[in-house]
PDB file of N, CA and C in Angstrom:
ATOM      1  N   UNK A   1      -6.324 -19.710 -11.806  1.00  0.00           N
ATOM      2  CA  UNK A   1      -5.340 -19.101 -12.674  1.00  0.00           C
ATOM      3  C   UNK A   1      -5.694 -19.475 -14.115  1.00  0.00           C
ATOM      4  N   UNK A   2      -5.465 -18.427 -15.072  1.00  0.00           N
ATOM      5  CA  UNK A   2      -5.999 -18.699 -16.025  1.00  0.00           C
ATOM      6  C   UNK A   2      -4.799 -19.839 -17.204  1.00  0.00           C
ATOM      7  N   UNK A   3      -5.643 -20.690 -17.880  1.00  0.00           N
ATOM      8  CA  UNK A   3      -4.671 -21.788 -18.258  1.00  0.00           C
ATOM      9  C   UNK A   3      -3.314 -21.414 -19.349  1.00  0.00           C
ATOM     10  N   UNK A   4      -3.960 -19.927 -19.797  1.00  0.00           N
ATOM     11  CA  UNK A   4      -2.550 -19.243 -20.671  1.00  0.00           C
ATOM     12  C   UNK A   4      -1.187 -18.855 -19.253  1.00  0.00           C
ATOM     13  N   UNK A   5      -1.533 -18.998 -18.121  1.00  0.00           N
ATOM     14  CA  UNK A   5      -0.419 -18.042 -17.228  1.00  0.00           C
ATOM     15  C   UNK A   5      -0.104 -19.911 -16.432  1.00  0.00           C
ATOM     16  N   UNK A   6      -0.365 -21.208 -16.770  1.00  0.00           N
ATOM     17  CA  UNK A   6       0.076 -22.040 -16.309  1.00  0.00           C
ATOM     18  C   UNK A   6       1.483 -22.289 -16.206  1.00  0.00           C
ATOM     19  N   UNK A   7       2.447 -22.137 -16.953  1.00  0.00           N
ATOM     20  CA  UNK A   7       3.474 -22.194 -17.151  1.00  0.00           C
ATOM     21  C   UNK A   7       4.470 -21.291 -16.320  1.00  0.00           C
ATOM     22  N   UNK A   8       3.858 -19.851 -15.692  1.00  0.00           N
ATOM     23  CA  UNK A   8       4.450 -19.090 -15.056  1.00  0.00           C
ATOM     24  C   UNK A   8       3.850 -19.776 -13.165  1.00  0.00           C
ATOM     25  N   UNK A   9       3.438 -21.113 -13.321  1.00  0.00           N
ATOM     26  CA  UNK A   9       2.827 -21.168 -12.097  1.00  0.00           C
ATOM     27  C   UNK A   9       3.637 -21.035 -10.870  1.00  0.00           C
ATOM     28  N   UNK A  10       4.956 -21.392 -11.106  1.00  0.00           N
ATOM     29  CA  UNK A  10       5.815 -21.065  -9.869  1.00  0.00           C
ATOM     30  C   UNK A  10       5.895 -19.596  -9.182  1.00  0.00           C
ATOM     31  N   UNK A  11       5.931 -18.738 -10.322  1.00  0.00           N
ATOM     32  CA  UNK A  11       6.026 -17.603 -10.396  1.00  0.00           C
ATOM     33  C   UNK A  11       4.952 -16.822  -9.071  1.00  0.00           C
ATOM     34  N   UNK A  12       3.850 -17.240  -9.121  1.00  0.00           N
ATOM     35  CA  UNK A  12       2.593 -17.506  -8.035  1.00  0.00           C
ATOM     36  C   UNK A  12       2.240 -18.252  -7.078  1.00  0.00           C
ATOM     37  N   UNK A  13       3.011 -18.992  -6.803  1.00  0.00           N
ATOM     38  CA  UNK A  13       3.049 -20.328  -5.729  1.00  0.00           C
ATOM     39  C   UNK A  13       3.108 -19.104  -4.489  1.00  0.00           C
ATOM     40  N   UNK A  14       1.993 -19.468  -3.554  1.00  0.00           N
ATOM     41  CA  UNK A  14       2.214 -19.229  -2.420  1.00  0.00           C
ATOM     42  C   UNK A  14       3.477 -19.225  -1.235  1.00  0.00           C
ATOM     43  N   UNK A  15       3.300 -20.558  -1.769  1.00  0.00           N
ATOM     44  CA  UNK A  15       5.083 -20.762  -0.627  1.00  0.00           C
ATOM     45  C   UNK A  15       5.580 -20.478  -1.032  1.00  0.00           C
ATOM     46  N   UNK A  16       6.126 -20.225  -2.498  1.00  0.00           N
ATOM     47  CA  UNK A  16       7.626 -18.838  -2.735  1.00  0.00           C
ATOM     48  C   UNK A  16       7.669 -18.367  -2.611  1.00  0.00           C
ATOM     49  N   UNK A  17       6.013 -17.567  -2.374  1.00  0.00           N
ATOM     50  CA  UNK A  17       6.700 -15.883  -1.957  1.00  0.00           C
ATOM     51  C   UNK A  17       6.526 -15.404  -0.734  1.00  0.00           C
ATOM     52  N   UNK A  18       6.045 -16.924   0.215  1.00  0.00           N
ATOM     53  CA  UNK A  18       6.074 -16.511   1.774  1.00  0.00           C
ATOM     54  C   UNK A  18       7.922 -16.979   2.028  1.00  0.00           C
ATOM     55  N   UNK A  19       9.163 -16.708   1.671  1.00  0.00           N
ATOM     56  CA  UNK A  19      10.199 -17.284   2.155  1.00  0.00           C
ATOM     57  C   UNK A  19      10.752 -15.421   1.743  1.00  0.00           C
ATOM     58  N   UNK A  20      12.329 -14.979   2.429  1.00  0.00           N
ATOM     59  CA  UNK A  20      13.161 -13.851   1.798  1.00  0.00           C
ATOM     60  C   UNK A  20      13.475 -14.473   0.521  1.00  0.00           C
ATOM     61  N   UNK A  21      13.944 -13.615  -0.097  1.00  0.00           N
ATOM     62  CA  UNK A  21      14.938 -14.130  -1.561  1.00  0.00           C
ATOM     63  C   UNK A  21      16.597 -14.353  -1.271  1.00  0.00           C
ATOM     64  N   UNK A  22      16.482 -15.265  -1.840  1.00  0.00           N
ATOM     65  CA  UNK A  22      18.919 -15.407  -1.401  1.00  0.00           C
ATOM     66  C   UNK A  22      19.108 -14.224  -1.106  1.00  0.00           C
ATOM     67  N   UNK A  23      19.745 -13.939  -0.155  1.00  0.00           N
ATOM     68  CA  UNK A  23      20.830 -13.291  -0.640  1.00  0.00           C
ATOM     69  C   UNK A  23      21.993 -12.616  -1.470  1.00  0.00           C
ATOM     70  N   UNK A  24      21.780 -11.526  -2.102  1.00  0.00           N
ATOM     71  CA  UNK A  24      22.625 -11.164  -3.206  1.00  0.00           C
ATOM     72  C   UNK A  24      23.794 -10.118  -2.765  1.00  0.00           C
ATOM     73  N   UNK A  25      24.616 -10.082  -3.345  1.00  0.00           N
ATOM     74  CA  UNK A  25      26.350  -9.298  -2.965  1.00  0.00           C
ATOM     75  C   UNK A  25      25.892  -8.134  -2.607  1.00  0.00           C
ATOM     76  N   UNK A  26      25.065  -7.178  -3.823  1.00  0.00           N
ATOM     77  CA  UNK A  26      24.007  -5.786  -3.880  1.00  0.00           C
ATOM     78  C   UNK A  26      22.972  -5.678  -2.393  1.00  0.00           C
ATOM     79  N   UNK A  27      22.806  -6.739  -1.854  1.00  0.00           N
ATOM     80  CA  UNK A  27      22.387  -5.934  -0.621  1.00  0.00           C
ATOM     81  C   UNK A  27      22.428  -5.521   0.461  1.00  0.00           C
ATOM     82  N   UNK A  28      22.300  -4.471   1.263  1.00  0.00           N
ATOM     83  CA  UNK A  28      23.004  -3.862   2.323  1.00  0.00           C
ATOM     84  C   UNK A  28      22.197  -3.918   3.217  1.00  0.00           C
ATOM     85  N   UNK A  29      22.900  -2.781   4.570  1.00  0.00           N
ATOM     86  CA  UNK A  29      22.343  -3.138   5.829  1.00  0.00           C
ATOM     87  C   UNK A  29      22.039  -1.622   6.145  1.00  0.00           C
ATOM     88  N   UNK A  30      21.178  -1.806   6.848  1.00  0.00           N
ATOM     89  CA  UNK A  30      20.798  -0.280   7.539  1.00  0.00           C
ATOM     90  C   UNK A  30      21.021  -0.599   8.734  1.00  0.00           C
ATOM     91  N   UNK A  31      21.949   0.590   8.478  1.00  0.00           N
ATOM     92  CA  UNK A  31      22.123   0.878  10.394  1.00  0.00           C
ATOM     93  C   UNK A  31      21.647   1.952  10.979  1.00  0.00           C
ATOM     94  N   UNK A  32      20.760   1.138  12.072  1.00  0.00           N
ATOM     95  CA  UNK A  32      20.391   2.154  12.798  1.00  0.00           C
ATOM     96  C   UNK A  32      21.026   2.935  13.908  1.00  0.00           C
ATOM     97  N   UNK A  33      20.584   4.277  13.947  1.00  0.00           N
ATOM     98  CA  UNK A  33      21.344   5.257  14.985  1.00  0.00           C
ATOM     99  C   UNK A  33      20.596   4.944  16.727  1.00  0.00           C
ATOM    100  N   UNK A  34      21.237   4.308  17.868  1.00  0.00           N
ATOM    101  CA  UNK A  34      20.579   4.084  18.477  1.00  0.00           C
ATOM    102  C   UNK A  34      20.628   5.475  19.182  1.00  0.00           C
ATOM    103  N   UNK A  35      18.970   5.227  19.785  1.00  0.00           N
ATOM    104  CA  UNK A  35      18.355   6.328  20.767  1.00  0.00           C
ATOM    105  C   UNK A  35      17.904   7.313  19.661  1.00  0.00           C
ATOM    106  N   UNK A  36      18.507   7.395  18.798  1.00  0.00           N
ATOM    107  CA  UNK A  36      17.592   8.673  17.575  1.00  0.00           C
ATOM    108  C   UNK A  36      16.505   8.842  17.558  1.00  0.00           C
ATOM    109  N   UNK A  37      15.623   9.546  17.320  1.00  0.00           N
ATOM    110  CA  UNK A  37      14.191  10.311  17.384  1.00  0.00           C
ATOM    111  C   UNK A  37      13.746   9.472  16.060  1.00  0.00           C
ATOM    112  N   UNK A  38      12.617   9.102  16.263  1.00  0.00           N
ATOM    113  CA  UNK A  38      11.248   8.568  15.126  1.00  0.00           C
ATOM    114  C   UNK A  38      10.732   9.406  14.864  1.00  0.00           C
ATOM    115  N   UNK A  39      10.076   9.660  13.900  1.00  0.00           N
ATOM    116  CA  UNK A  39       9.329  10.195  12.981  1.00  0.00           C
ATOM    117  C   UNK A  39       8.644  10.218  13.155  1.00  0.00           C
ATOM    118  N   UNK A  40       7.321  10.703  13.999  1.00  0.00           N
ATOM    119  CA  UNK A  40       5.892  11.076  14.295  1.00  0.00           C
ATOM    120  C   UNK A  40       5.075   9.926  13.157  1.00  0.00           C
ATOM    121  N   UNK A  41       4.209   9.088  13.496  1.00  0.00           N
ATOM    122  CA  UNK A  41       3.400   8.059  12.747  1.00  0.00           C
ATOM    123  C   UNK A  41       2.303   9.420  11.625  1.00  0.00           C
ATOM    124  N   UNK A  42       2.174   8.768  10.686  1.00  0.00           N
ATOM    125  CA  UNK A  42       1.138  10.120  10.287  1.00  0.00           C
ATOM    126  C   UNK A  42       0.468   8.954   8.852  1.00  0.00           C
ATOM    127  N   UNK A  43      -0.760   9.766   9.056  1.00  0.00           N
ATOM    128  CA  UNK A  43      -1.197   9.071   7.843  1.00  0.00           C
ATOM    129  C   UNK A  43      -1.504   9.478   6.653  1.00  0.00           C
ATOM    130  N   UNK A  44      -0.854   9.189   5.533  1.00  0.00           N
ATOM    131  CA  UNK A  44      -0.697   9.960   4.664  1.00  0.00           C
ATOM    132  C   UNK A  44      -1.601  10.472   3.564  1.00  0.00           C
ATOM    133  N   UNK A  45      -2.944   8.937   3.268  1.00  0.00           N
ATOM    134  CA  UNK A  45      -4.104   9.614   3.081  1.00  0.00           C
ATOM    135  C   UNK A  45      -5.387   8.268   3.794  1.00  0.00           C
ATOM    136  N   UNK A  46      -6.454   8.976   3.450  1.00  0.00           N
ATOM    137  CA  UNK A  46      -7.545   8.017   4.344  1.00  0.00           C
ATOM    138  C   UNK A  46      -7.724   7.331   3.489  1.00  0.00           C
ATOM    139  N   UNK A  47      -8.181   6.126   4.728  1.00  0.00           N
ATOM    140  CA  UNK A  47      -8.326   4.583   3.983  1.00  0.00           C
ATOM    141  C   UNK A  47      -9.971   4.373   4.789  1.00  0.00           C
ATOM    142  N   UNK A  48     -10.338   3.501   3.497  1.00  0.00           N
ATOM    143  CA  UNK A  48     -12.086   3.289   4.070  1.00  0.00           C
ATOM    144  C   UNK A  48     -11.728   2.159   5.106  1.00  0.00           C
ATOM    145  N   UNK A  49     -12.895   1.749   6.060  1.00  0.00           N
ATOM    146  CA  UNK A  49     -12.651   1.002   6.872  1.00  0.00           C
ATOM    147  C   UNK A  49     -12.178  -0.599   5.721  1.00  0.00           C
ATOM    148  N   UNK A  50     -13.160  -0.968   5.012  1.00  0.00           N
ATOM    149  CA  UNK A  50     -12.634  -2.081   4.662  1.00  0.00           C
ATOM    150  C   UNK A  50     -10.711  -2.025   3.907  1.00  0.00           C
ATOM    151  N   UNK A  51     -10.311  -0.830   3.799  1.00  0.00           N
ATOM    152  CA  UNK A  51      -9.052  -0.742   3.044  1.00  0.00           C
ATOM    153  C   UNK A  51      -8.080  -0.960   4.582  1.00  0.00           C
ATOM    154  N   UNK A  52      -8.905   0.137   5.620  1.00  0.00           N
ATOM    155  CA  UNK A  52      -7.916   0.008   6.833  1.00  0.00           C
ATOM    156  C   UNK A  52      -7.877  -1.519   7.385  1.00  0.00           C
ATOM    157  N   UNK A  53      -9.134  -2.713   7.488  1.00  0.00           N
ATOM    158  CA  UNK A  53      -9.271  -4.000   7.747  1.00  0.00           C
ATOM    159  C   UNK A  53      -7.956  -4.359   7.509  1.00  0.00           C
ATOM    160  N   UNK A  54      -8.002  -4.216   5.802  1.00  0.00           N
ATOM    161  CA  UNK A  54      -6.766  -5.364   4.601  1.00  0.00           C
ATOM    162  C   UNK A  54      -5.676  -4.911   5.278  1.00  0.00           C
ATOM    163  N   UNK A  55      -5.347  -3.817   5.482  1.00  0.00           N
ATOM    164  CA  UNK A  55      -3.585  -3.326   5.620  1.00  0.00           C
ATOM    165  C   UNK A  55      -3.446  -3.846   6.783  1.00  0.00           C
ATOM    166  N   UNK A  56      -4.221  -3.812   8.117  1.00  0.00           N
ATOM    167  CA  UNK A  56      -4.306  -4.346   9.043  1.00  0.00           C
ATOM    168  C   UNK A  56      -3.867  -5.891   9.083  1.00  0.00           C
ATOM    169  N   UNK A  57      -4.805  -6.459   8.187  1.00  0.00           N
ATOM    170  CA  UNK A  57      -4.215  -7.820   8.259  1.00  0.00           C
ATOM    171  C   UNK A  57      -2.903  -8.335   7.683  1.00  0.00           C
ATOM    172  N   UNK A  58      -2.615  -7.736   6.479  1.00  0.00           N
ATOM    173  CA  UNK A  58      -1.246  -6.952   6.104  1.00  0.00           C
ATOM    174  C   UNK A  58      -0.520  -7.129   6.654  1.00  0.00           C
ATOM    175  N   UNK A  59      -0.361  -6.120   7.875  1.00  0.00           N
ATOM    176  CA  UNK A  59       0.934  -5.731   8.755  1.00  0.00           C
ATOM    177  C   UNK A  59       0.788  -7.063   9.697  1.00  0.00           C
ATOM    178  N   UNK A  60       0.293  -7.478   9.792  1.00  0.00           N
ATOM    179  CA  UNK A  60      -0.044  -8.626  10.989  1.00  0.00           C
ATOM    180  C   UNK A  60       0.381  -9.657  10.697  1.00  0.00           C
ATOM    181  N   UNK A  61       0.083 -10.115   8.854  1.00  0.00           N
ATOM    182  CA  UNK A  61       0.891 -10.954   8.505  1.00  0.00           C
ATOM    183  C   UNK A  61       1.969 -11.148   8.302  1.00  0.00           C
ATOM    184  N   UNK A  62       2.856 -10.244   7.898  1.00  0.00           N
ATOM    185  CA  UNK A  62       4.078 -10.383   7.476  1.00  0.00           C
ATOM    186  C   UNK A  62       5.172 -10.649   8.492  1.00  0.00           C
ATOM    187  N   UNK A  63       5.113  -9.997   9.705  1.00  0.00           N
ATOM    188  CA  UNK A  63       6.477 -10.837  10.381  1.00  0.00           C
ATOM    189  C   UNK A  63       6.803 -12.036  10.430  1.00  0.00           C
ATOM    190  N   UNK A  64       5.273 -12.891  10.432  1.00  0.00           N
ATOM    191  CA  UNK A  64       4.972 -14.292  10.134  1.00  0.00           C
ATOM    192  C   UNK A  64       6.085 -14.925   9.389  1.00  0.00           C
ATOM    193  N   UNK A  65       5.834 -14.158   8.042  1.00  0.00           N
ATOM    194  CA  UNK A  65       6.469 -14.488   7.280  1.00  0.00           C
ATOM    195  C   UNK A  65       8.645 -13.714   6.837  1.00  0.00           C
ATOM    196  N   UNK A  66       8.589 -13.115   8.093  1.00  0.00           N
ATOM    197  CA  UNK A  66       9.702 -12.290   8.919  1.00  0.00           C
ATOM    198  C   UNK A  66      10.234 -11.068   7.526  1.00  0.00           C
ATOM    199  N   UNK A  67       8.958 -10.357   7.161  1.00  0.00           N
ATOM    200  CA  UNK A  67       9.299  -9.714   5.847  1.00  0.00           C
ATOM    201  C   UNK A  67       9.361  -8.058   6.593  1.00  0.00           C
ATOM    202  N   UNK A  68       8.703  -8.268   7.667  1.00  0.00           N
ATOM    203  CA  UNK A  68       9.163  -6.983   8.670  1.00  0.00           C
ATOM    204  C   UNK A  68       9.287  -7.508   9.745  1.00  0.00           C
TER     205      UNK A  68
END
């Protein structure tokens, strides 16, 4: 990190931004309609293999971190 952005270092800390954020009054809940129809998966534009790799690891990571 460069030594002018030291001061924002929390701001970048790994472990802060693997946790949710509080809770705020402003956020809501989706409810889902059970048994309702999904939306056909589709892809919306092509990804090179190394772009499809990253998202891959992406999606893989994040429940980890319970962000989906």
């Amino acid at each position: 990190m460069p030594e002018w952005l030291h001061e924002y270092r929390n701001v970048f800390s790994k472990n802060k931004s693997e946790r949710m954020p509080i809770w705020k009054p402003y956020d809501y809940a989706i409810d889902f309609v059970e048994g309702a129809m999904l939306p056909k998966p589709a892809k919306v534009y092509l990804l090179s293999l190394a772009e499809r790799n990253s998202l891959d690891t992406w999606i893989n990571e994040e429940p980890r971190k319970e962000y989906i």
